[in-house]
N, C-alpha and C. Protein backbone atom coordinates (compact mmCIF):
# COMPACT_ATOMS: atom_id res chain seq x y z
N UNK A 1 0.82 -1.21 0.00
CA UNK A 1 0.00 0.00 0.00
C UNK A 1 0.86 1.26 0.00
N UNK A 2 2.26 1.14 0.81
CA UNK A 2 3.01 2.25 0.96
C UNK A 2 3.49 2.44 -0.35
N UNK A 3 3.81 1.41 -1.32
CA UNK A 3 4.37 1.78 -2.13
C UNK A 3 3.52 2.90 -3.95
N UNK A 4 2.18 2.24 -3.45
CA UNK A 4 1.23 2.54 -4.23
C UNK A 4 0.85 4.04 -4.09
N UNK A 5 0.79 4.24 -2.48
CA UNK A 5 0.80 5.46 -2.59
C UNK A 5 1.68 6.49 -2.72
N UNK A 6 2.65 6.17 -2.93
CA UNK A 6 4.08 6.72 -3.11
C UNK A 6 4.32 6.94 -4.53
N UNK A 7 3.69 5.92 -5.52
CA UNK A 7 3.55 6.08 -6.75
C UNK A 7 2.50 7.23 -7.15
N UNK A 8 1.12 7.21 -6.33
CA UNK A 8 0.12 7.83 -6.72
C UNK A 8 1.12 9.38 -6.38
N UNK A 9 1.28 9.69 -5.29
CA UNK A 9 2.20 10.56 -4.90
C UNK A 9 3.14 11.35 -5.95
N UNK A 10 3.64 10.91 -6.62
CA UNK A 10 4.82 10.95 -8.10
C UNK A 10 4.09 11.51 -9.03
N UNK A 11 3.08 10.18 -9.32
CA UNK A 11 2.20 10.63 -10.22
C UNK A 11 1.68 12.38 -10.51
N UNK A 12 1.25 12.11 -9.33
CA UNK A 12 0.44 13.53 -8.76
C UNK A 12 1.36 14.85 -9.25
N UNK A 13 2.24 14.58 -8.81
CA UNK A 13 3.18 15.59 -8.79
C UNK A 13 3.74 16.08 -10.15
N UNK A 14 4.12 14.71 -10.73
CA UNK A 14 4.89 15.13 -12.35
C UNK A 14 3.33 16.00 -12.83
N UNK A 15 2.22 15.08 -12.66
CA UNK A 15 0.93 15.42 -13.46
C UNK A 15 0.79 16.96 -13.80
N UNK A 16 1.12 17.57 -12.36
CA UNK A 16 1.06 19.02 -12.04
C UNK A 16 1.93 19.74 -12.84
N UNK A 17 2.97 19.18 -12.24
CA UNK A 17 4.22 19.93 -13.15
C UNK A 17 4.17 20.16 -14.69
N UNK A 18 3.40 18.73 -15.04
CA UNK A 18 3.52 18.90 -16.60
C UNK A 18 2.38 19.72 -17.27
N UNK A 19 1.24 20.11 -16.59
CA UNK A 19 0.09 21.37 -16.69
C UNK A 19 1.00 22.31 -16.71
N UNK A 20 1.46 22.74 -15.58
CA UNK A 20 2.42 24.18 -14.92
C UNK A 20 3.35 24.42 -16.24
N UNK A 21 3.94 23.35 -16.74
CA UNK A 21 5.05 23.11 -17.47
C UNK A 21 4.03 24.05 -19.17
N UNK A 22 3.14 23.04 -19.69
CA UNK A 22 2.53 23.05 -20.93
C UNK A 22 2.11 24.90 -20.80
N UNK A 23 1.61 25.47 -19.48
CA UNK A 23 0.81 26.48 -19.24
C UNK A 23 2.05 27.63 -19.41
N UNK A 24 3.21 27.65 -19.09
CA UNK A 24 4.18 28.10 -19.39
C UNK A 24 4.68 27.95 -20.75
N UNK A 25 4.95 27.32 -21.59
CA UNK A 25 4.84 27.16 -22.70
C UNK A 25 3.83 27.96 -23.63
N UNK A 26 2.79 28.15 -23.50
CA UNK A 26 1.62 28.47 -24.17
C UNK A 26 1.90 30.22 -24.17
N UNK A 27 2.14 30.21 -22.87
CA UNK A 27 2.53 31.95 -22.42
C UNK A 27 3.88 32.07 -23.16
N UNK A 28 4.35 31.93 -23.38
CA UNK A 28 5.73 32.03 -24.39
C UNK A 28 5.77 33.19 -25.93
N UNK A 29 4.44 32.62 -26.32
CA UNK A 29 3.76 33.01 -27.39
C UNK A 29 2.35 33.56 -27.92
N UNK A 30 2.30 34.79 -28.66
CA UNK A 30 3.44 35.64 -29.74
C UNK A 30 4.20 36.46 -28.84
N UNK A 31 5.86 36.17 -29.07
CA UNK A 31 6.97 36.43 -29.16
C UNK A 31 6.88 37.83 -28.68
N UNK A 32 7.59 38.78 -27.54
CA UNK A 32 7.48 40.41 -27.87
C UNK A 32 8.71 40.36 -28.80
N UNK A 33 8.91 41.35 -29.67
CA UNK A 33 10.15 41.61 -30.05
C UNK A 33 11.54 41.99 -28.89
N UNK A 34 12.66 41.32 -29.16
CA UNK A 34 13.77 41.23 -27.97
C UNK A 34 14.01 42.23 -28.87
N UNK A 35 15.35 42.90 -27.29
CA UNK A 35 15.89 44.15 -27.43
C UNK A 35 17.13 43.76 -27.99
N UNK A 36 17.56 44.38 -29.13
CA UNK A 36 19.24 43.84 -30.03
C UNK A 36 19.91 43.49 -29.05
N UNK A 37 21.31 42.81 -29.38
CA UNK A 37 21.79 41.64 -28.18
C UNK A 37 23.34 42.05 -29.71
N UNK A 38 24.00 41.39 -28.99
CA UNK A 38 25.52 41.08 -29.78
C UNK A 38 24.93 40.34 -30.84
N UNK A 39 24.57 38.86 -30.16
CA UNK A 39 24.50 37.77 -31.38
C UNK A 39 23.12 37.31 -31.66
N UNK A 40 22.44 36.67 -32.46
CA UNK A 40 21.32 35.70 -32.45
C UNK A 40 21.66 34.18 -32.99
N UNK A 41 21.00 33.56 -32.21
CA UNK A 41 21.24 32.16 -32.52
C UNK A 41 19.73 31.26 -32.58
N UNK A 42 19.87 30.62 -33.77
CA UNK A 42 18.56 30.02 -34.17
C UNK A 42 19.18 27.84 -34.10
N UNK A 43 18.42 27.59 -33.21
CA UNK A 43 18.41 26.00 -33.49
C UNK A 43 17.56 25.78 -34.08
N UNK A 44 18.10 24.34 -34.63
CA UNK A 44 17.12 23.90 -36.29
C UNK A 44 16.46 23.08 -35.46
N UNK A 45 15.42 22.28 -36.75
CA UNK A 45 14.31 21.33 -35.59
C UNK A 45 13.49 21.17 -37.06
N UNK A 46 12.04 20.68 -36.85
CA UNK A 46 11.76 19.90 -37.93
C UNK A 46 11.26 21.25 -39.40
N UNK A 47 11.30 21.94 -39.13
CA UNK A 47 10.77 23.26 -39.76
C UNK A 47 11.88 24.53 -40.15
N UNK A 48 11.70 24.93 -40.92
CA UNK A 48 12.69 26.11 -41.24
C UNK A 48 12.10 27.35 -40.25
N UNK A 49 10.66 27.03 -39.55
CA UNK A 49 10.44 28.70 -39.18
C UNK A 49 11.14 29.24 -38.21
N UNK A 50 12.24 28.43 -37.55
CA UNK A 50 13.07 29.03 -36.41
C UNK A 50 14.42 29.90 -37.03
N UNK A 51 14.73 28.99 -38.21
CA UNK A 51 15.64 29.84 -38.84
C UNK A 51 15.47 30.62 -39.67
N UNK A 52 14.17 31.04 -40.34
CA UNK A 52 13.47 32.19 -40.96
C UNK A 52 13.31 33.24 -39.42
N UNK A 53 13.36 33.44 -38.67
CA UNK A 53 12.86 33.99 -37.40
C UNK A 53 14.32 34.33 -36.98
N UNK A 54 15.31 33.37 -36.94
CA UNK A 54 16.63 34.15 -36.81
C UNK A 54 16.98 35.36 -37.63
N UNK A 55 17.08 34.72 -38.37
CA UNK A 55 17.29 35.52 -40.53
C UNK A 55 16.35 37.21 -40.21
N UNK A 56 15.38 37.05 -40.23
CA UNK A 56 14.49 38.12 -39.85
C UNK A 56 15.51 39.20 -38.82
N UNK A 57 15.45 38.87 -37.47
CA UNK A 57 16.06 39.40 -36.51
C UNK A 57 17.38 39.84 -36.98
N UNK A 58 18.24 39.26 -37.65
CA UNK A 58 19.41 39.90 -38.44
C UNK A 58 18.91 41.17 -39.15
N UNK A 59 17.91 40.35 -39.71
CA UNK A 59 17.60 41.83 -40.91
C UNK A 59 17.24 43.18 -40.11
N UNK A 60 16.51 42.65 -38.99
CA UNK A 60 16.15 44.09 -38.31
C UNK A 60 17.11 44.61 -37.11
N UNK A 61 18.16 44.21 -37.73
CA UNK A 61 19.26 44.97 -36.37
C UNK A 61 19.51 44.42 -35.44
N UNK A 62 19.09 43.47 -34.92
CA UNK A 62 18.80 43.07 -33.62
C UNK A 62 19.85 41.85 -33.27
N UNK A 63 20.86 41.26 -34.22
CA UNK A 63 22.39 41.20 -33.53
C UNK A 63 23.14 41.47 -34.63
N UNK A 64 24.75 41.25 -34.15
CA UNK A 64 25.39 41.60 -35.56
C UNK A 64 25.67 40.60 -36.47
N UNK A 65 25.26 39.17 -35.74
CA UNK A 65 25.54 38.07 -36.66
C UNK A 65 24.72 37.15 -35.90
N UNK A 66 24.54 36.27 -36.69
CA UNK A 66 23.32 35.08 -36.48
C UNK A 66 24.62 33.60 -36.68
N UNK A 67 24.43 32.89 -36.19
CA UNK A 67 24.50 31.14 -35.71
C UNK A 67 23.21 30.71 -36.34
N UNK A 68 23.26 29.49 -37.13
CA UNK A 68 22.67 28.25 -37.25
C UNK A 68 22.90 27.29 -36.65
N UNK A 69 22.51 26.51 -35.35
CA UNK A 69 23.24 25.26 -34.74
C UNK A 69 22.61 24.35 -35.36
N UNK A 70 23.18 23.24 -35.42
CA UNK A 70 22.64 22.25 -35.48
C UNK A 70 22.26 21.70 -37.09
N UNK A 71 23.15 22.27 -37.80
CA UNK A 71 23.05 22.28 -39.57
C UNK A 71 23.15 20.53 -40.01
N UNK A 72 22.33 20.58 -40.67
CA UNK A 72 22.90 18.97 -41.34
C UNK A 72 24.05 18.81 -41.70
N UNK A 73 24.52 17.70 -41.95
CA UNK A 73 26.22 17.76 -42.33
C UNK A 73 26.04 17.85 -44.15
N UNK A 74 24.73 17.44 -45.01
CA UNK A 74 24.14 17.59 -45.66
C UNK A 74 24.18 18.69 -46.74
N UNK A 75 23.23 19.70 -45.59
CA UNK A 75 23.46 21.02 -46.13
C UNK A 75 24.13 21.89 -46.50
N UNK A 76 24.09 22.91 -47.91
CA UNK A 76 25.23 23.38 -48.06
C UNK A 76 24.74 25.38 -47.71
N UNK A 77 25.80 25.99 -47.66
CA UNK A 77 25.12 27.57 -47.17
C UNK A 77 24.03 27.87 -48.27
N UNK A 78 24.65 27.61 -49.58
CA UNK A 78 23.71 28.13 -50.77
C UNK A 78 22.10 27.82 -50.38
N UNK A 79 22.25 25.90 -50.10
CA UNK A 79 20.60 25.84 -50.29
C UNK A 79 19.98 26.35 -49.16
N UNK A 80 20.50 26.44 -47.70
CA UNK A 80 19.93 26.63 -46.72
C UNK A 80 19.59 28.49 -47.15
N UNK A 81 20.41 29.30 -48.00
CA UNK A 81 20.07 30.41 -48.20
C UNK A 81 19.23 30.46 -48.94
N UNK A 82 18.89 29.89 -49.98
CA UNK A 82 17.78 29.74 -50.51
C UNK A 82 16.23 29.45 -50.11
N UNK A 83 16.32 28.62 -48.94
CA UNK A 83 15.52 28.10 -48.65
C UNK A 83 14.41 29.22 -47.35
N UNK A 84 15.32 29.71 -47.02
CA UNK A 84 14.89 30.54 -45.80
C UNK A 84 14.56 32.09 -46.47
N UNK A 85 14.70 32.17 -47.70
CA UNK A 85 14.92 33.57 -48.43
C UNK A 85 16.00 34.56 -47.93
N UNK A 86 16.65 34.84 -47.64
CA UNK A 86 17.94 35.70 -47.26
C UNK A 86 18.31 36.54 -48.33
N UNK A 87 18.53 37.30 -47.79
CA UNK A 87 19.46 38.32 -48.89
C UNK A 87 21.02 37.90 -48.98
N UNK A 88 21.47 37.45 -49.97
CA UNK A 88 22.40 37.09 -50.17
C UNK A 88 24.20 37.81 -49.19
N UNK A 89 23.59 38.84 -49.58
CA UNK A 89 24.80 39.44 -49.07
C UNK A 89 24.94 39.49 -47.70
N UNK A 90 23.86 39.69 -47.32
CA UNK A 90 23.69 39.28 -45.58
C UNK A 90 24.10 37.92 -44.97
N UNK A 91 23.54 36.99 -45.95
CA UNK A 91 23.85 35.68 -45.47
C UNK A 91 25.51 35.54 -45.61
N UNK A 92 25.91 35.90 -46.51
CA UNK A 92 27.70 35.31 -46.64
C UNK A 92 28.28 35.90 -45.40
N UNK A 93 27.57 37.71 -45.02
CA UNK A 93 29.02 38.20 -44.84
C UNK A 93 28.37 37.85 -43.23
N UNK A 94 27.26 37.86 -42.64
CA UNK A 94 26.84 37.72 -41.08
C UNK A 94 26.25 36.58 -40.66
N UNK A 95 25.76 35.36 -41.38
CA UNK A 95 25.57 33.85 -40.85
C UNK A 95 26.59 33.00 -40.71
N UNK A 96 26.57 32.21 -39.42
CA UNK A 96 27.45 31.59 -39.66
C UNK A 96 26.48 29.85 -39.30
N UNK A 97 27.07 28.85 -39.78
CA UNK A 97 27.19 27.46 -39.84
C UNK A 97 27.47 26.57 -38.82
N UNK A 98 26.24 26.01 -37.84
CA UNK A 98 27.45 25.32 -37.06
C UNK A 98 26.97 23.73 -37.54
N UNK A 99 27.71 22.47 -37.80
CA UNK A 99 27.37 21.53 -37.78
C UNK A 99 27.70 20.14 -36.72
N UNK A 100 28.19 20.67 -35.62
CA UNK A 100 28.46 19.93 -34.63
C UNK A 100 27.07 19.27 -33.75
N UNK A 101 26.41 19.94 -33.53
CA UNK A 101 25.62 19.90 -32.63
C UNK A 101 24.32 18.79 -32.89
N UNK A 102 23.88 17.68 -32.42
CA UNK A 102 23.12 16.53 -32.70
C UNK A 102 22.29 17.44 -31.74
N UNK A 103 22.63 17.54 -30.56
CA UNK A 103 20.95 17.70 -29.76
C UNK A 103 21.40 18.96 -28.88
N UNK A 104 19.84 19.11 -28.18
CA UNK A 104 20.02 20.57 -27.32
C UNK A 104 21.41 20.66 -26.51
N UNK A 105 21.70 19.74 -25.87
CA UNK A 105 23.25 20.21 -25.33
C UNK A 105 24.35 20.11 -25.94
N UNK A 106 24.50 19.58 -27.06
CA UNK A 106 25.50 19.96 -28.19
C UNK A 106 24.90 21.46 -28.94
N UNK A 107 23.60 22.30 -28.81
CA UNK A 107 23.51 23.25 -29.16
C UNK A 107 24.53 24.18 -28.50
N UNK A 108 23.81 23.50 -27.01
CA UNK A 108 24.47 25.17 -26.34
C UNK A 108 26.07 24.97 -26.25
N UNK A 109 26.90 23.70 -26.51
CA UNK A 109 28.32 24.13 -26.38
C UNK A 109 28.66 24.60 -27.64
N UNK A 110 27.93 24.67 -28.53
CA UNK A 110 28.55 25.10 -29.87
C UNK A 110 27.66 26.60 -30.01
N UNK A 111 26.95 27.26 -29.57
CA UNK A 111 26.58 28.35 -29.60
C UNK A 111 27.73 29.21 -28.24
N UNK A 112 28.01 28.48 -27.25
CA UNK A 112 29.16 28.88 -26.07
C UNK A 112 30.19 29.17 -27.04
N UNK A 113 30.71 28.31 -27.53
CA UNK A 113 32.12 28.39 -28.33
C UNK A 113 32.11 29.65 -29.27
N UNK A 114 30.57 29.62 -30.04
CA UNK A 114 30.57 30.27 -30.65
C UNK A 114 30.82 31.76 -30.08
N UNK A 115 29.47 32.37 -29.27
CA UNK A 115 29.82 33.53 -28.58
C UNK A 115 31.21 33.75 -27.95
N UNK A 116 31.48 33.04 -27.09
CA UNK A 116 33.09 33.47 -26.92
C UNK A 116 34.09 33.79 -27.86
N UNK A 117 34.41 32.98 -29.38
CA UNK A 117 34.96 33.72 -30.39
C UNK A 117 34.98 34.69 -30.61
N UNK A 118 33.74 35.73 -30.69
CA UNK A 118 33.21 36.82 -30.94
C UNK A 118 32.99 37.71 -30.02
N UNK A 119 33.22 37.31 -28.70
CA UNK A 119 33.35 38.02 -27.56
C UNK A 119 31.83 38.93 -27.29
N UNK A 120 30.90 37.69 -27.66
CA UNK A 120 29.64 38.37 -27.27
C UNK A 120 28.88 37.82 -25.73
N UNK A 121 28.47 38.89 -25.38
CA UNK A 121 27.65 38.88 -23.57
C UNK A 121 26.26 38.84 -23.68
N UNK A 122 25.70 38.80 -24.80
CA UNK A 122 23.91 39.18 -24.85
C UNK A 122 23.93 38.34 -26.26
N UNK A 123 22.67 37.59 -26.14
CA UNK A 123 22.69 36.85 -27.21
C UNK A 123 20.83 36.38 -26.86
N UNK A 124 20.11 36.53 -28.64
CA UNK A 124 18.82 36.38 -28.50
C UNK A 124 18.68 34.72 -29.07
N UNK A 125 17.64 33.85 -28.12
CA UNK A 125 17.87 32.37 -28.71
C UNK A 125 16.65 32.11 -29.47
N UNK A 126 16.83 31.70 -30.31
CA UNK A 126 15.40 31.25 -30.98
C UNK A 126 15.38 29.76 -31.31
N UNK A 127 14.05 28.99 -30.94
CA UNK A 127 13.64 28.22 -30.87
C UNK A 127 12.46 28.00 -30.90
N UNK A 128 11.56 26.29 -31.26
CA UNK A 128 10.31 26.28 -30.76
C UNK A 128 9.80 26.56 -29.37
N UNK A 129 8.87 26.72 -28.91
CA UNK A 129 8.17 27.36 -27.45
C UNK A 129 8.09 26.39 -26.70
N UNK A 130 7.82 25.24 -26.95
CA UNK A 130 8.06 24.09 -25.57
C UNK A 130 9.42 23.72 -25.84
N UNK A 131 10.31 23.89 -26.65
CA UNK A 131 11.68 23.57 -26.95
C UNK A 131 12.60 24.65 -25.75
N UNK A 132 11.68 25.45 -25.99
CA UNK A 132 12.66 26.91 -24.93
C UNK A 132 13.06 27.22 -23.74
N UNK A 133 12.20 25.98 -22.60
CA UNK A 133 12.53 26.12 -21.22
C UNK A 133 14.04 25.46 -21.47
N UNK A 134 13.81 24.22 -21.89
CA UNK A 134 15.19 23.45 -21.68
C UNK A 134 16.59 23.88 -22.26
N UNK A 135 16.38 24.67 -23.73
CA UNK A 135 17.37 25.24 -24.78
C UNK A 135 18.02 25.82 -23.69
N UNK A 136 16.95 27.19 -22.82
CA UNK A 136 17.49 27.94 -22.20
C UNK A 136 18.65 27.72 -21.37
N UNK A 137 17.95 26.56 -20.83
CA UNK A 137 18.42 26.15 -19.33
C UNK A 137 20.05 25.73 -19.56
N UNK A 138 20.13 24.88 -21.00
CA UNK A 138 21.26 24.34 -21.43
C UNK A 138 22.50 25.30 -21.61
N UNK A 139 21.69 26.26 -22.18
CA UNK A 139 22.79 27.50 -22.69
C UNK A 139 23.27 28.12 -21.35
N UNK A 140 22.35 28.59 -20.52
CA UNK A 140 22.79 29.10 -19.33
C UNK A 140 23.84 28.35 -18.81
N UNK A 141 23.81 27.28 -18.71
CA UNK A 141 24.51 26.27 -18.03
C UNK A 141 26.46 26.27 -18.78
N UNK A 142 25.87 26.41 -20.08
CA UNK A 142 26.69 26.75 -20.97
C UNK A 142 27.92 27.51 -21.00
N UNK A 143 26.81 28.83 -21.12
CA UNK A 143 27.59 30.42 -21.17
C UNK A 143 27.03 31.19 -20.18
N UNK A 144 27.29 31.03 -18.79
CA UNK A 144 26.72 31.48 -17.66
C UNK A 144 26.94 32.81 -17.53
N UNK A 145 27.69 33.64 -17.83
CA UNK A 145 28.53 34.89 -18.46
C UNK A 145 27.51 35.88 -19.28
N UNK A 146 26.89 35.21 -20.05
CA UNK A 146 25.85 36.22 -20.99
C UNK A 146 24.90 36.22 -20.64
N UNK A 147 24.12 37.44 -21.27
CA UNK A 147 22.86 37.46 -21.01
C UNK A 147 22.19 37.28 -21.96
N UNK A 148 20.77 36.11 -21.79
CA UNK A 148 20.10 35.17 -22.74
C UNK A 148 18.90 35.84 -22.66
N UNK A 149 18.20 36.08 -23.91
CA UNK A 149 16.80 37.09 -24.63
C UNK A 149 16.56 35.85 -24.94
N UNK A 150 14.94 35.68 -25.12
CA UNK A 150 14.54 34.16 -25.87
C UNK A 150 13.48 34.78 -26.85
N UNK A 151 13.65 34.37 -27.95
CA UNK A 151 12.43 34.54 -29.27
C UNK A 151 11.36 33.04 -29.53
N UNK A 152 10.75 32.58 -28.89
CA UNK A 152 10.39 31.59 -29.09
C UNK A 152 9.48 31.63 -30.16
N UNK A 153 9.11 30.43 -31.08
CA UNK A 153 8.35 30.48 -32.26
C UNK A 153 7.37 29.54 -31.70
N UNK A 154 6.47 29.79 -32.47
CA UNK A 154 4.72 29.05 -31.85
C UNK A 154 4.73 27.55 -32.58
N UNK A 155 4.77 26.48 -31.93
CA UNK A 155 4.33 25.53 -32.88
C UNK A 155 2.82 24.97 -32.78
N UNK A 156 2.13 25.35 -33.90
CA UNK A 156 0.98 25.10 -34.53
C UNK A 156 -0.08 23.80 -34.08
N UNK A 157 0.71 22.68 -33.42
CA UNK A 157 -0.14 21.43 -32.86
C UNK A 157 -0.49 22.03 -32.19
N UNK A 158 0.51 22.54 -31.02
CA UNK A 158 0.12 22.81 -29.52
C UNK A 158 -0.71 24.12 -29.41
N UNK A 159 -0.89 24.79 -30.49
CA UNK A 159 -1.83 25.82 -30.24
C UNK A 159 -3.10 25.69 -30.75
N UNK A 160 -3.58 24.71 -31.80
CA UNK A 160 -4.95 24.30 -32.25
C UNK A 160 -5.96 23.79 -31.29
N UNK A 161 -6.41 24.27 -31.22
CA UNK A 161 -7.32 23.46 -29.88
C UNK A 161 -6.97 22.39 -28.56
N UNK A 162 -5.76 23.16 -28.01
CA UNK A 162 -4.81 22.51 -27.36
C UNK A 162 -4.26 21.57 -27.19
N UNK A 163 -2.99 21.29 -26.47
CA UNK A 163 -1.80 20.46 -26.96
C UNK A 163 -2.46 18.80 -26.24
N UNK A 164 -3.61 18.76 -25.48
CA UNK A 164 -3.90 17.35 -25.23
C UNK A 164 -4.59 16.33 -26.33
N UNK A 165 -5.29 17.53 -27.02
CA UNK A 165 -6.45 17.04 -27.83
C UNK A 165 -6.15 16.03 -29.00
N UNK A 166 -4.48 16.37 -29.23
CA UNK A 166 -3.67 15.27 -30.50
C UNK A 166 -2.49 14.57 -30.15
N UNK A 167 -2.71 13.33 -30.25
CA UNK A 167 -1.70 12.53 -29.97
C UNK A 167 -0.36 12.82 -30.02
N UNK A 168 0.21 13.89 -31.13
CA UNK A 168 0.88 14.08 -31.73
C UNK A 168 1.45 15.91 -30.74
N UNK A 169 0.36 16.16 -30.17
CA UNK A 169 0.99 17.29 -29.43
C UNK A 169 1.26 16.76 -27.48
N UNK A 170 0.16 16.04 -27.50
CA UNK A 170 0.59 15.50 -26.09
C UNK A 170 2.09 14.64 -26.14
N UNK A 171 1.97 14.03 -27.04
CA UNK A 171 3.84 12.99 -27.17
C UNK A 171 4.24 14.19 -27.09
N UNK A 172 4.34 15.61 -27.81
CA UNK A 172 5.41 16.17 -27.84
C UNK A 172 6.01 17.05 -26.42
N UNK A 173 4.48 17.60 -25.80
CA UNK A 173 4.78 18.47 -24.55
C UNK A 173 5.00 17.45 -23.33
N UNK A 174 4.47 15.90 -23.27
CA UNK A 174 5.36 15.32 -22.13
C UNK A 174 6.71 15.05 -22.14
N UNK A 175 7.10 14.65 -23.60
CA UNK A 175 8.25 14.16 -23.45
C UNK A 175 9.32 15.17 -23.52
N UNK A 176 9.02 16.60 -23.97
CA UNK A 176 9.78 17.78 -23.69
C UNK A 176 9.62 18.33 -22.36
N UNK A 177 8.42 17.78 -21.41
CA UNK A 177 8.60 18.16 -20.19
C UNK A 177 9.60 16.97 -19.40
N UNK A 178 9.39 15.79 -19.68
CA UNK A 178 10.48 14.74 -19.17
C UNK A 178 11.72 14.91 -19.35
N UNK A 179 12.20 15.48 -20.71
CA UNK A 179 13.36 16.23 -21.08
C UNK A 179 13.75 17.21 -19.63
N UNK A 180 12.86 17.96 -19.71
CA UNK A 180 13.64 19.41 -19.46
C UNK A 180 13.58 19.27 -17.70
N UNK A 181 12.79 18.17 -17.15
CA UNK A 181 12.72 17.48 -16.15
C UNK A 181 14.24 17.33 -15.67
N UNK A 182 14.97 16.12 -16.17
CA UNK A 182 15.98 15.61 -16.37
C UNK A 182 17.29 16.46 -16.65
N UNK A 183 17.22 18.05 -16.91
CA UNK A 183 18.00 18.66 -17.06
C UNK A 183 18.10 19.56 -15.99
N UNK A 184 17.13 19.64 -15.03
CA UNK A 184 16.71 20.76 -14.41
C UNK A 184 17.77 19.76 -13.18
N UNK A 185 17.00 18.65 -12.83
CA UNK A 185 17.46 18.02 -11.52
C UNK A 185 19.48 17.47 -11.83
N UNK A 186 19.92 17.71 -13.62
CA UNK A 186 21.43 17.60 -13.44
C UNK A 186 21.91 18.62 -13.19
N UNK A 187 21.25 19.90 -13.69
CA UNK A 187 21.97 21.55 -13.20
C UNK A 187 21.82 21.82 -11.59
N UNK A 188 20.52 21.61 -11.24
CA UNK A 188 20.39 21.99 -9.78
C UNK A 188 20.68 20.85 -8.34
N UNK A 189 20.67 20.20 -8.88
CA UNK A 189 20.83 18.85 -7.90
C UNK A 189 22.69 18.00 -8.35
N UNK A 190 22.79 17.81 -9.36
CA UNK A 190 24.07 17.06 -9.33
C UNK A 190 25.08 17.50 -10.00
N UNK A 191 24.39 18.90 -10.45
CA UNK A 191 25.98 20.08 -11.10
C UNK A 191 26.27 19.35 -12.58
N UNK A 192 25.74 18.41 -13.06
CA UNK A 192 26.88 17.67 -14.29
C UNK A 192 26.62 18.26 -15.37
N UNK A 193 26.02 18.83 -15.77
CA UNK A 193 25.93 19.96 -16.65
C UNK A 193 27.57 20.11 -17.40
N UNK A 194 27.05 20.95 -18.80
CA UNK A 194 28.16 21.80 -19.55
C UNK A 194 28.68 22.47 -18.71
N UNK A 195 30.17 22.12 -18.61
CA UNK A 195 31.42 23.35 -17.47
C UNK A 195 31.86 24.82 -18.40
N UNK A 196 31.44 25.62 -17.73
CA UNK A 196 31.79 26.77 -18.61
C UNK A 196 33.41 26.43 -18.69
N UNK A 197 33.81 27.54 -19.84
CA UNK A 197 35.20 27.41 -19.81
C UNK A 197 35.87 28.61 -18.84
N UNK A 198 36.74 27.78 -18.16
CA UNK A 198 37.83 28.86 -17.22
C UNK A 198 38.51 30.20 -18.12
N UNK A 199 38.56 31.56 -16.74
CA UNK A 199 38.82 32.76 -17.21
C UNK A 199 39.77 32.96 -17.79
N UNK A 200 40.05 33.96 -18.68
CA UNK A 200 41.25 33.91 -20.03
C UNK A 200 42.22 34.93 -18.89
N UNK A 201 43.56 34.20 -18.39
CA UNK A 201 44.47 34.86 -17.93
C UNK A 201 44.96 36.23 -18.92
N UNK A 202 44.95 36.92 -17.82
CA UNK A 202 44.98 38.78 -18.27
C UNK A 202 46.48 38.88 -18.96
């Protein structure tokens, strides 16, 4: 019996969290416009609209250069410029390419690496909106040093007549809350997280 209720107990609890979790998410979006930052950085994912949404934010001032993480090894600059519409000249001389990165915490060490090259402190992240608690959390963990603006983009399941109602949006907001679950209790509870990199002797 102790153990049952100990389960119901769990239960209870994630159940909550993952409302609290989805209800946060939802509030995410439409986006205010962020205040210009050094850099912008857009992670890829199943849709181009995160990196049309970076691309944009370049165009309107709002950093001096944009990151792609997470590029196919595939892709080449041309088609991905094509594909997102870019102005050419923008894209050569202020996007840059990253193709290291398989998943959210290979984002944020390759967006870390990146900003530090460039010696940027403010950086706007763009991503999907239930993608964004955890991105965040990663990058922070990351590049603890800067300060992180978030542009989150709306994804379309989870806003149609809400994210329980389709199989296809509930898989997505539990298992991005189990995700970001699992990241929360390695940053705050067991430290194992991305180690920033040590200070550059003067």
């Amino acid at each position: 019996m102790r153990t049952l209720a100990a389960l119901f107990v769990v239960l209870l609890v994630w159940s909550t969290g993952l409302l609290a979790f989805a209800a946060r998410v939802d509030r995410l979006t439409p986006a205010d416009d962020p205040a210009p930052a050094d850099g912008v950085v857009a992670l890829t994912g199943g849709s181009g609209e995160r990196i049309s949404a970076g691309v944009r934010l370049l165009e309107e001032n709002r950093g001096r250069r944009l990151l792609i993480s997470g590029v196919g090894q595939h892709v080449t600059r041309s088609q991905l410029q094509i594909v997102v519409g870019a102005a050419k000249p923008l894209f050569d001389c202020c996007v840059d390419l990253g193709f290291r990165a398989a998943n959210t915490l290979g984002n944020a060490r390759e967006t870390a690496a990146w900003a530090r090259a460039h010696g940027f402190r403010t950086l706007i992240l763009v991503t999907a909106d239930y993608h964004m608690p955890r991105a965040r959390l990663e990058l922070h963990a990351a590049l603890p040093e800067a300060t992180i603006e978030t542009y989150p983009v709306a994804t379309n399941e989870l806003k149609t007549g809400g994210w329980w109602k389709t199989q296809l949006g509930a898989q997505r907001m539990t298992i991005e809350y189990s995700k970001y679950l699992a990241v929360l209790v390695r940053e705050t509870l067991l430290g194992l997280g991305p180690q920033p990199a040590p200070p550059r002797q003067g």
